[in-house]
Protein backbone atom coordinates (compact mmCIF):
# COMPACT_ATOMS: atom_id res chain seq x y z
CA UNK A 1 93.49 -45.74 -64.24
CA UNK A 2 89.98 -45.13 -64.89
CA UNK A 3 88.64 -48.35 -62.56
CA UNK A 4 90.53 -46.62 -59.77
CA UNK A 5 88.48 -43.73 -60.05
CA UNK A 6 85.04 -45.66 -60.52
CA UNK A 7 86.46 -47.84 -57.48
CA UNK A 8 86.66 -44.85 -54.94
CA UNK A 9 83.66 -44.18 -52.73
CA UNK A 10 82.03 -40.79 -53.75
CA UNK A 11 81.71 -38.14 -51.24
CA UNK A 12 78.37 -38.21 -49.65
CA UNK A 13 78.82 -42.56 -49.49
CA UNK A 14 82.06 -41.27 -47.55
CA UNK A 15 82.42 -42.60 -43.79
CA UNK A 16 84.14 -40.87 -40.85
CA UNK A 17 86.53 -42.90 -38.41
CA UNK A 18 83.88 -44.98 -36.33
CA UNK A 19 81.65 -45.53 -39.33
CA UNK A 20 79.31 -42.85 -39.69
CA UNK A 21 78.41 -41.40 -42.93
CA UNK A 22 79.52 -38.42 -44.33
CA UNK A 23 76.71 -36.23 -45.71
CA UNK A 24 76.79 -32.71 -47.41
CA UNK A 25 75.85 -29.68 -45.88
CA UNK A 26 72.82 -29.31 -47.90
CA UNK A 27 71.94 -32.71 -46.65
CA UNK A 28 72.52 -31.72 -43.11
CA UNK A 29 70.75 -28.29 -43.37
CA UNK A 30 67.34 -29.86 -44.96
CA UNK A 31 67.41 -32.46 -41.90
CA UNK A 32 67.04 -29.83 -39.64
CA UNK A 33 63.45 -30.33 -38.94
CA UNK A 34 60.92 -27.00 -38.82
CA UNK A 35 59.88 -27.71 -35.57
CA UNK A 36 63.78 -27.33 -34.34
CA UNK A 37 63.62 -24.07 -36.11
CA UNK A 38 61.19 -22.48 -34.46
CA UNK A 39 61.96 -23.64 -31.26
CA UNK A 40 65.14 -22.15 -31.46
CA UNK A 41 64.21 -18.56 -32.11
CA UNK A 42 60.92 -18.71 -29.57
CA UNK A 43 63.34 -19.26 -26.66
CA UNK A 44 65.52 -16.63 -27.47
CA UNK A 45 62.40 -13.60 -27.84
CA UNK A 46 60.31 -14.46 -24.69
CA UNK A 47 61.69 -12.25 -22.50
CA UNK A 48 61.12 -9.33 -25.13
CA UNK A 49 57.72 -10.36 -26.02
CA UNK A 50 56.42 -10.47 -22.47
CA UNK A 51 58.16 -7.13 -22.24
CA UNK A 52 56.07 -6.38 -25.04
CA UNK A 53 52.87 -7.03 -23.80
CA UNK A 54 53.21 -5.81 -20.65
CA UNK A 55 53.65 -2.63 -22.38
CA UNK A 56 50.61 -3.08 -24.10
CA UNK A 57 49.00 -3.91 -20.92
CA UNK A 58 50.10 -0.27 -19.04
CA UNK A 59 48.83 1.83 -22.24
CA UNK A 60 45.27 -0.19 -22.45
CA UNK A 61 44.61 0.68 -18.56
CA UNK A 62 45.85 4.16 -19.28
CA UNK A 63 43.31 4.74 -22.39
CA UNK A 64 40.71 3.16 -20.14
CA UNK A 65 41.23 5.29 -16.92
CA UNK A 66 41.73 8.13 -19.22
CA UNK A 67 38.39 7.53 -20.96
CA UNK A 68 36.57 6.54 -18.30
CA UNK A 69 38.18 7.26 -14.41
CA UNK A 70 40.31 10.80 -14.93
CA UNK A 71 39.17 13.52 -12.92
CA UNK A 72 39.79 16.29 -15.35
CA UNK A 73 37.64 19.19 -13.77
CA UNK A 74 36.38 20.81 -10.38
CA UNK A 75 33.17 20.75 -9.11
CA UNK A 76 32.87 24.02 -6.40
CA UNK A 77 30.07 24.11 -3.48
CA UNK A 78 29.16 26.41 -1.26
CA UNK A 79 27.67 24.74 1.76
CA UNK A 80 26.35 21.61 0.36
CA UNK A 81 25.22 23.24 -3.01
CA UNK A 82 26.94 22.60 -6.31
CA UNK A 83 27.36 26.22 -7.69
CA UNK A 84 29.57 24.94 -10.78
CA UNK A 85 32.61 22.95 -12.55
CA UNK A 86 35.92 24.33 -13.50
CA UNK A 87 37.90 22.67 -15.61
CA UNK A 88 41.34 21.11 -14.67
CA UNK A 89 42.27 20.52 -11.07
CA UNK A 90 44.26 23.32 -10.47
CA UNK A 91 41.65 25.53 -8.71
CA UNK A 92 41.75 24.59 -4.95
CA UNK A 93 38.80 25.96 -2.32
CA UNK A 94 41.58 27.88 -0.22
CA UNK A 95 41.92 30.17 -3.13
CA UNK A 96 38.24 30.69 -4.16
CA UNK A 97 37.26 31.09 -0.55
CA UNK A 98 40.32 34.01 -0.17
CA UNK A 99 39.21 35.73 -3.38
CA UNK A 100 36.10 35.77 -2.75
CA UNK A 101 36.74 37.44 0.99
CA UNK A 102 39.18 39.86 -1.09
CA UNK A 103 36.50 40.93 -3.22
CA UNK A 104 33.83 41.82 -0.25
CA UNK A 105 36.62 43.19 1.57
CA UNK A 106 37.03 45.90 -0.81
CA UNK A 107 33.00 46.08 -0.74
CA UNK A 108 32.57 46.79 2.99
CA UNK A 109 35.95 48.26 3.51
CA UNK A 110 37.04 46.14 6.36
CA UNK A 111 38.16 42.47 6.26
CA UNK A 112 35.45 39.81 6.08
CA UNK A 113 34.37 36.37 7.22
CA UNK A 114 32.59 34.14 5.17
CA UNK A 115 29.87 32.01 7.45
CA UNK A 116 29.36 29.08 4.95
CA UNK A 117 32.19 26.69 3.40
CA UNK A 118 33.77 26.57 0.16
CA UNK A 119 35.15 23.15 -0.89
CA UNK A 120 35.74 21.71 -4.06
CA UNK A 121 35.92 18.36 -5.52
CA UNK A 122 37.01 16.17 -8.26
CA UNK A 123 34.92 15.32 -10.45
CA UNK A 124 35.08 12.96 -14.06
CA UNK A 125 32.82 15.69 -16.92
CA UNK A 126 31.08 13.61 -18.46
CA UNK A 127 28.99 14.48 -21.83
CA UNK A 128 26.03 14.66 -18.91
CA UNK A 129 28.01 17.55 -17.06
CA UNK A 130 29.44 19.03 -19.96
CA UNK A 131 26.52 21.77 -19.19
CA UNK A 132 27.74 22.47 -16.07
CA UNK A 133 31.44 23.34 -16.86
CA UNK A 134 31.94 27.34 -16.32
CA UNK A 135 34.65 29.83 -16.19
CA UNK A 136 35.74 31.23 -12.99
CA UNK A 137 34.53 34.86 -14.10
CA UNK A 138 30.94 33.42 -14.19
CA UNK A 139 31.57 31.29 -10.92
CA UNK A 140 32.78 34.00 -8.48
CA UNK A 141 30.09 36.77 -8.91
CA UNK A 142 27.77 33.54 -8.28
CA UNK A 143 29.06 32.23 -5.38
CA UNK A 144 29.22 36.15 -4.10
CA UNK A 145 25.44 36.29 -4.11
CA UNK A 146 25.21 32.86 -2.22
CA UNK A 147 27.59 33.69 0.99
CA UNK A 148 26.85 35.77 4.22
CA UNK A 149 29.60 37.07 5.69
CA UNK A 150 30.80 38.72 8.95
CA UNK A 151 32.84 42.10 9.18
CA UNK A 152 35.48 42.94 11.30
CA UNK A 153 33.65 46.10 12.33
CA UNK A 154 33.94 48.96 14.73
CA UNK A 155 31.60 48.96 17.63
CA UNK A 156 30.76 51.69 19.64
CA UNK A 157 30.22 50.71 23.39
CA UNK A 158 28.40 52.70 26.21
CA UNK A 159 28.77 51.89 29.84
CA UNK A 160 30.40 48.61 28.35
CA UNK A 161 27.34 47.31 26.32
CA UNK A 162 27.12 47.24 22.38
CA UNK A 163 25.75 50.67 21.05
CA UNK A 164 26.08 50.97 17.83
CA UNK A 165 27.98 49.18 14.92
CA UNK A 166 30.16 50.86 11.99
CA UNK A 167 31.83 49.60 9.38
CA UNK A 168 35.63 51.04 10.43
CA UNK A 169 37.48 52.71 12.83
CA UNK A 170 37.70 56.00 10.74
CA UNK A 171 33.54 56.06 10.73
CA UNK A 172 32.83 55.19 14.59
CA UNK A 173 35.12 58.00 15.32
CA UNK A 174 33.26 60.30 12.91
CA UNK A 175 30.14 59.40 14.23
CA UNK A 176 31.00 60.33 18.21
CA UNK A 177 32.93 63.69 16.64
CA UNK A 178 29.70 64.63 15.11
CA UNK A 179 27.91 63.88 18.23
CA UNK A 180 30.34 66.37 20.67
CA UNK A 181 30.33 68.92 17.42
CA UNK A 182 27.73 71.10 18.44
CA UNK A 183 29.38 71.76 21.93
CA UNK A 184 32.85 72.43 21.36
CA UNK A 185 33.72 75.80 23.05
CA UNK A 186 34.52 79.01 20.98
CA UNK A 187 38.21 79.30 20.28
CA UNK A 188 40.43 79.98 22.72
CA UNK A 189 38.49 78.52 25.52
CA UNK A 190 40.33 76.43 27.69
CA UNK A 191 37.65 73.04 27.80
CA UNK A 192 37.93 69.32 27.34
CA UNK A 193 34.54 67.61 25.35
CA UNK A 194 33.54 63.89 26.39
CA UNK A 195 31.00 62.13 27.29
CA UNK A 196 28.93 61.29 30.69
CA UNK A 197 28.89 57.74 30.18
CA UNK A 198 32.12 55.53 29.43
CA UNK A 199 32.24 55.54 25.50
CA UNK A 200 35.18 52.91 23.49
CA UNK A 201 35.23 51.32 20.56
CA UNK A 202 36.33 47.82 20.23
CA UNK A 203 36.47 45.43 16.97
CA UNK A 204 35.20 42.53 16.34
CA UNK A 205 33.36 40.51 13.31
CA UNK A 206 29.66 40.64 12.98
CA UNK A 207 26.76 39.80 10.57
CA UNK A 208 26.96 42.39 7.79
CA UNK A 209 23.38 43.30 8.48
CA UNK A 210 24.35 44.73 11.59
CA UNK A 211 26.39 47.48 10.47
CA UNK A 212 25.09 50.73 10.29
CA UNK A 213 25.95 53.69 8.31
CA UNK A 214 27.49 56.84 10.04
CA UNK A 215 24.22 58.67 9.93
CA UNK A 216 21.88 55.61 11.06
CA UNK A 217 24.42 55.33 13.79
CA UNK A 218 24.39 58.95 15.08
CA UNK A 219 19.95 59.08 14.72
CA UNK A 220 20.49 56.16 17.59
CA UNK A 221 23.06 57.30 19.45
CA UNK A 222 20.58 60.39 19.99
CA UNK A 223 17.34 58.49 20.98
CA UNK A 224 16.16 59.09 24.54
CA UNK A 225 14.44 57.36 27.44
CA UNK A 226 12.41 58.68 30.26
CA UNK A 227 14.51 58.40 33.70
CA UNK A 228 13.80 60.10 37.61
CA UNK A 229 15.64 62.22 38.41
CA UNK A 230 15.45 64.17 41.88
CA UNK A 231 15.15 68.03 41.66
CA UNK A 232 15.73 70.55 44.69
CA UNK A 233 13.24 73.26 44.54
CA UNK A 234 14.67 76.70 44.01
CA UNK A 235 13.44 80.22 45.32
CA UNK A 236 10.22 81.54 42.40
CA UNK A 237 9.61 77.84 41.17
CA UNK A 238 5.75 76.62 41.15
CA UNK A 239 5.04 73.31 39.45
CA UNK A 240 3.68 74.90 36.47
CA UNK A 241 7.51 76.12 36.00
CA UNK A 242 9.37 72.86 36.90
CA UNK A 243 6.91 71.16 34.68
CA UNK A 244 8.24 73.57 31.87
CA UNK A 245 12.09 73.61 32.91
CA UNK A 246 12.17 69.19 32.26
CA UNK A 247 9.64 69.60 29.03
CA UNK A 248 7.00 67.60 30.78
CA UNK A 249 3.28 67.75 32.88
CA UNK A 250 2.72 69.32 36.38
CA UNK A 251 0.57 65.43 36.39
CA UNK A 252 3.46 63.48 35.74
CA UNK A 253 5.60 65.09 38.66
CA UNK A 254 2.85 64.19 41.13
CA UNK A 255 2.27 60.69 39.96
CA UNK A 256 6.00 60.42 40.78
CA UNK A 257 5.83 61.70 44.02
CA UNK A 258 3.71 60.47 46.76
CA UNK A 259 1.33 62.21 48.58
CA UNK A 260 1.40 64.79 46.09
CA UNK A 261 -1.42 66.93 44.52
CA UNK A 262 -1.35 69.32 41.80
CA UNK A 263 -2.74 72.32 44.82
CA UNK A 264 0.04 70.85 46.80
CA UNK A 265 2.24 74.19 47.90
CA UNK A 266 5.90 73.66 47.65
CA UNK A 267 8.75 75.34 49.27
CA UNK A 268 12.23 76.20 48.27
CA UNK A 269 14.97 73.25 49.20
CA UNK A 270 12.49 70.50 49.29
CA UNK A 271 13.38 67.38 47.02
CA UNK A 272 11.14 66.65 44.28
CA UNK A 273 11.34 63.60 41.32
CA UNK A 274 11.18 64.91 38.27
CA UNK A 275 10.86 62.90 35.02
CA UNK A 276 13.71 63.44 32.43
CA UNK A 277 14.29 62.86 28.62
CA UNK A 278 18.17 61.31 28.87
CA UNK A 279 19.71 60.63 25.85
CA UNK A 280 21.66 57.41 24.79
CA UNK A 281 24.79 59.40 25.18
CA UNK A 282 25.11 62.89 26.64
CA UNK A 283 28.15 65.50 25.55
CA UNK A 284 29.96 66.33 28.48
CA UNK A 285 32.26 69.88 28.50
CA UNK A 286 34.51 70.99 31.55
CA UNK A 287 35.66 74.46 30.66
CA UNK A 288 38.08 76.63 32.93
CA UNK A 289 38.00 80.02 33.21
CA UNK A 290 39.76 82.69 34.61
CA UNK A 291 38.08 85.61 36.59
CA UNK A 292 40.03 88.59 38.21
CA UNK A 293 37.26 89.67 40.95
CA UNK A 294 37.13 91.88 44.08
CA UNK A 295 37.96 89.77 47.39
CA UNK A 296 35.28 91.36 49.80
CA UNK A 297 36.53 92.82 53.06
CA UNK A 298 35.90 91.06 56.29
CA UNK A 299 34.61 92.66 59.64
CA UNK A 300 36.33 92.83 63.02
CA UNK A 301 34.24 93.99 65.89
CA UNK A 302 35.75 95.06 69.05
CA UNK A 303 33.54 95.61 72.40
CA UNK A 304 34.61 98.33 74.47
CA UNK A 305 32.65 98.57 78.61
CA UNK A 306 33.34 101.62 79.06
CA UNK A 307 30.82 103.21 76.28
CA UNK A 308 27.28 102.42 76.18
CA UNK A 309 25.93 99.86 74.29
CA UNK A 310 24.57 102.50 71.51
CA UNK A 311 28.18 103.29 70.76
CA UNK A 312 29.58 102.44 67.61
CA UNK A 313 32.66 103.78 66.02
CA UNK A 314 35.09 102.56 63.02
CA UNK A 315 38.38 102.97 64.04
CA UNK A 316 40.07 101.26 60.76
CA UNK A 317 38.15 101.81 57.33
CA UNK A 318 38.35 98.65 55.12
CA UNK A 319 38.74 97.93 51.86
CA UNK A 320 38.06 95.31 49.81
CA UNK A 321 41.00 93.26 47.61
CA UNK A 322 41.03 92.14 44.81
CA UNK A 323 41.70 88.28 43.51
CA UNK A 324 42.09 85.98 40.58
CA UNK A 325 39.35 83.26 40.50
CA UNK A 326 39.70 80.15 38.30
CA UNK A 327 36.52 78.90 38.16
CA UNK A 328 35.30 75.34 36.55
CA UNK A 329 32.04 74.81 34.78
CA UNK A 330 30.68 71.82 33.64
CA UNK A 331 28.21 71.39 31.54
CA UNK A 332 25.67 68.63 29.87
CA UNK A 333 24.70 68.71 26.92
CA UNK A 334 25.01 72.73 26.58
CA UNK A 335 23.67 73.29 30.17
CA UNK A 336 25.63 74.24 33.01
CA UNK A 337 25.50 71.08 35.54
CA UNK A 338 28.09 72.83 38.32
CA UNK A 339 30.13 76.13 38.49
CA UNK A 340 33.16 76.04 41.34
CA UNK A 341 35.61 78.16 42.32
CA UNK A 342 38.77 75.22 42.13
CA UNK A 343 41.97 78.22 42.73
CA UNK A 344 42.24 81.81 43.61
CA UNK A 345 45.22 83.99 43.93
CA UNK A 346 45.00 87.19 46.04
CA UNK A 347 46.26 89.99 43.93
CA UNK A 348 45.32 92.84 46.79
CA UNK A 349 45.30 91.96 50.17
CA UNK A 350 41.73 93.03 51.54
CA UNK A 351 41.93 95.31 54.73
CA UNK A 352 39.18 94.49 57.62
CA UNK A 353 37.16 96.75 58.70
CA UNK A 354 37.52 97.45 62.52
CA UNK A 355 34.88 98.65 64.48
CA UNK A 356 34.32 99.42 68.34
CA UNK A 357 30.85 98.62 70.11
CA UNK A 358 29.85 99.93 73.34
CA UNK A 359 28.79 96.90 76.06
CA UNK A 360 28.01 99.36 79.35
């Protein structure tokens, strides 16, 4: 019984069908070598480990660009001058340029133009530049005191030619009101108030420089040149009296007329130049007024052979009528330029006056 047992073939000398040896599983575990270990598990984690440092890769290039390439702030010129950095990107130079035209819009009181350009930039701040990082309450009065600018302003025009330049509407108007003030008729006269020469106002944007204020305007308006003017000689004038009337010298009248000396005589209804002061602009007034006035009777002669010619007798009194005139006077500058009769009205007929001459 026991040589049985010591006869049989213990486990791990054991052979399988075909002759091959059994061996334990500790035996077969240790034979796996540690090369075929680690070969095993490196094929399996490749794809995660280049997933890994490809990761590794992206955040390196961010930290560098970050550190090194961002733009992180805004570098603002005017022209081609730096005026200062803002920090961030947000800022762009369409909204500097409109606040900035906001700001000396509510300055002049009229919109604005700005004649140089505002651009901005992005720009890395470097510890160098640090210094030049500012706030945009610092940076707009700055660029403010850099710019020019034009104004959409309100220019007065005579005869078609640039006059005089205001700031706004409200102020050219003021300006040519101020200029008609002191002619306006008394209240209750029937007038119109304008001007001799063809006065507008049209917009348009100018250098700031050019505007004028309402009372540098007016002064201007008012300047005078010397023009000719022709002059009929009235009944009672002498040259010493013309020269007085147009605020000038009997010798300036005669240099402006030739073949004239100061004995020269002169006559009533002969033409004579005359130097004038005209104004830029002269205030023009057309009143109308209304006269009732007597209509003068007329005369009707009749001959009669039979008397002699000393004979003269009225056979029908006459009598004058009476009519309502409505006369026009225009005036320059507070002097009457013309008086006309433009309408009458008979309001009593007048009755002629008849009377008989003697032709024998």
């Amino acid at each position: 019984m026991t040589k049985e047992k010591s006869d049989f073939p213990r486990r791990g000398d054991r052979t399988v069908y075909g002759g091959t040896t059994i061996k334990s599983e500790r035996e077969r575990y240790s034979a796996q070598t540690p090369k075929q270990k680690w070969n095993f598990n490196l094929k399996g984690n490749l794809p995660k480990l280049k997933m890994l440092l490809g990761v590794l890769a992206v955040l390196l290039l961010i930290i560098i660009y970050a550190l090194f390439f961002r733009k992180n702030g805004t570098e603002v010129f005017v022209g081609d001058k730096s005026v200062g950095i803002l920090e961030g990107r947000s800022v762009t130079a369409e909204h500097i340029t409109e606040t900035i035209e906001a700001q000396l819009a509510g300055i002049a009181g009229s919109s604005v133009q700005l004649n140089e350009r505002i651009s901005a930039e992005g720009v890395r701040v470097s510890s160098s530049r640090k210094k030049d990082v500012c706030t945009m309450e610092y940076l707009l009065p700055k660029i403010r005191g850099m710019v020019t600018y034009k104004i959409d302003a309100a220019i007065i025009t005579v005869d078609g030619g640039r006059a005089a330049i205001l700031a706004t509407q409200e102020q050219a108007q003021a300006v040519l009101d101020g200029l008609q003030e002191p002619y306006l008729p008394d209240e209750g006269v029937n007038a119109t108030v304008g001007f001799v020469e063809n006065v507008g106002i049209v917009h348009d944007y100018v250098d700031s420089e050019e505007v004028l204020t309402q009372a540098q305007a007016q002064a201007y308006l008012l300047t005078t040149t010397t023009v000719t003017k022709s002059y009929t000689i009235q009944s009672g004038d002498s040259l010493s009296l013309i020269a007085r009337k147009f605020d000038t010298t009997m010798e300036m009248i005669v240099s402006l007329n030739d073949g004239m000396a100061v004995q020269t005589p002169i006559r009533a209804g002969e033409l004579i130049y005359v130097p004038e002061e005209k104004p830029m602009l002269s205030v023009k007034t057309v009143e109308v007024q209304v006269y009732t006035t007597v209509e003068p009777k007329t005369y009707e002669y009749r001959y009669d052979s039979a008397q002699p010619s000393a004979y003269q007798k009225v056979i029908q009194q006459g009598r004058a009528g009476q009519k309502e005139s409505t006369i026009q006077i225009t005036r320059i500058n507070g002097f009457v330029d013309e008086e006309k009769e433009v309408s009458k009205n008979i309001l009593v007929e007048p009755v002629p006056e008849i009377i008989v001459i003697g032709t024998q």
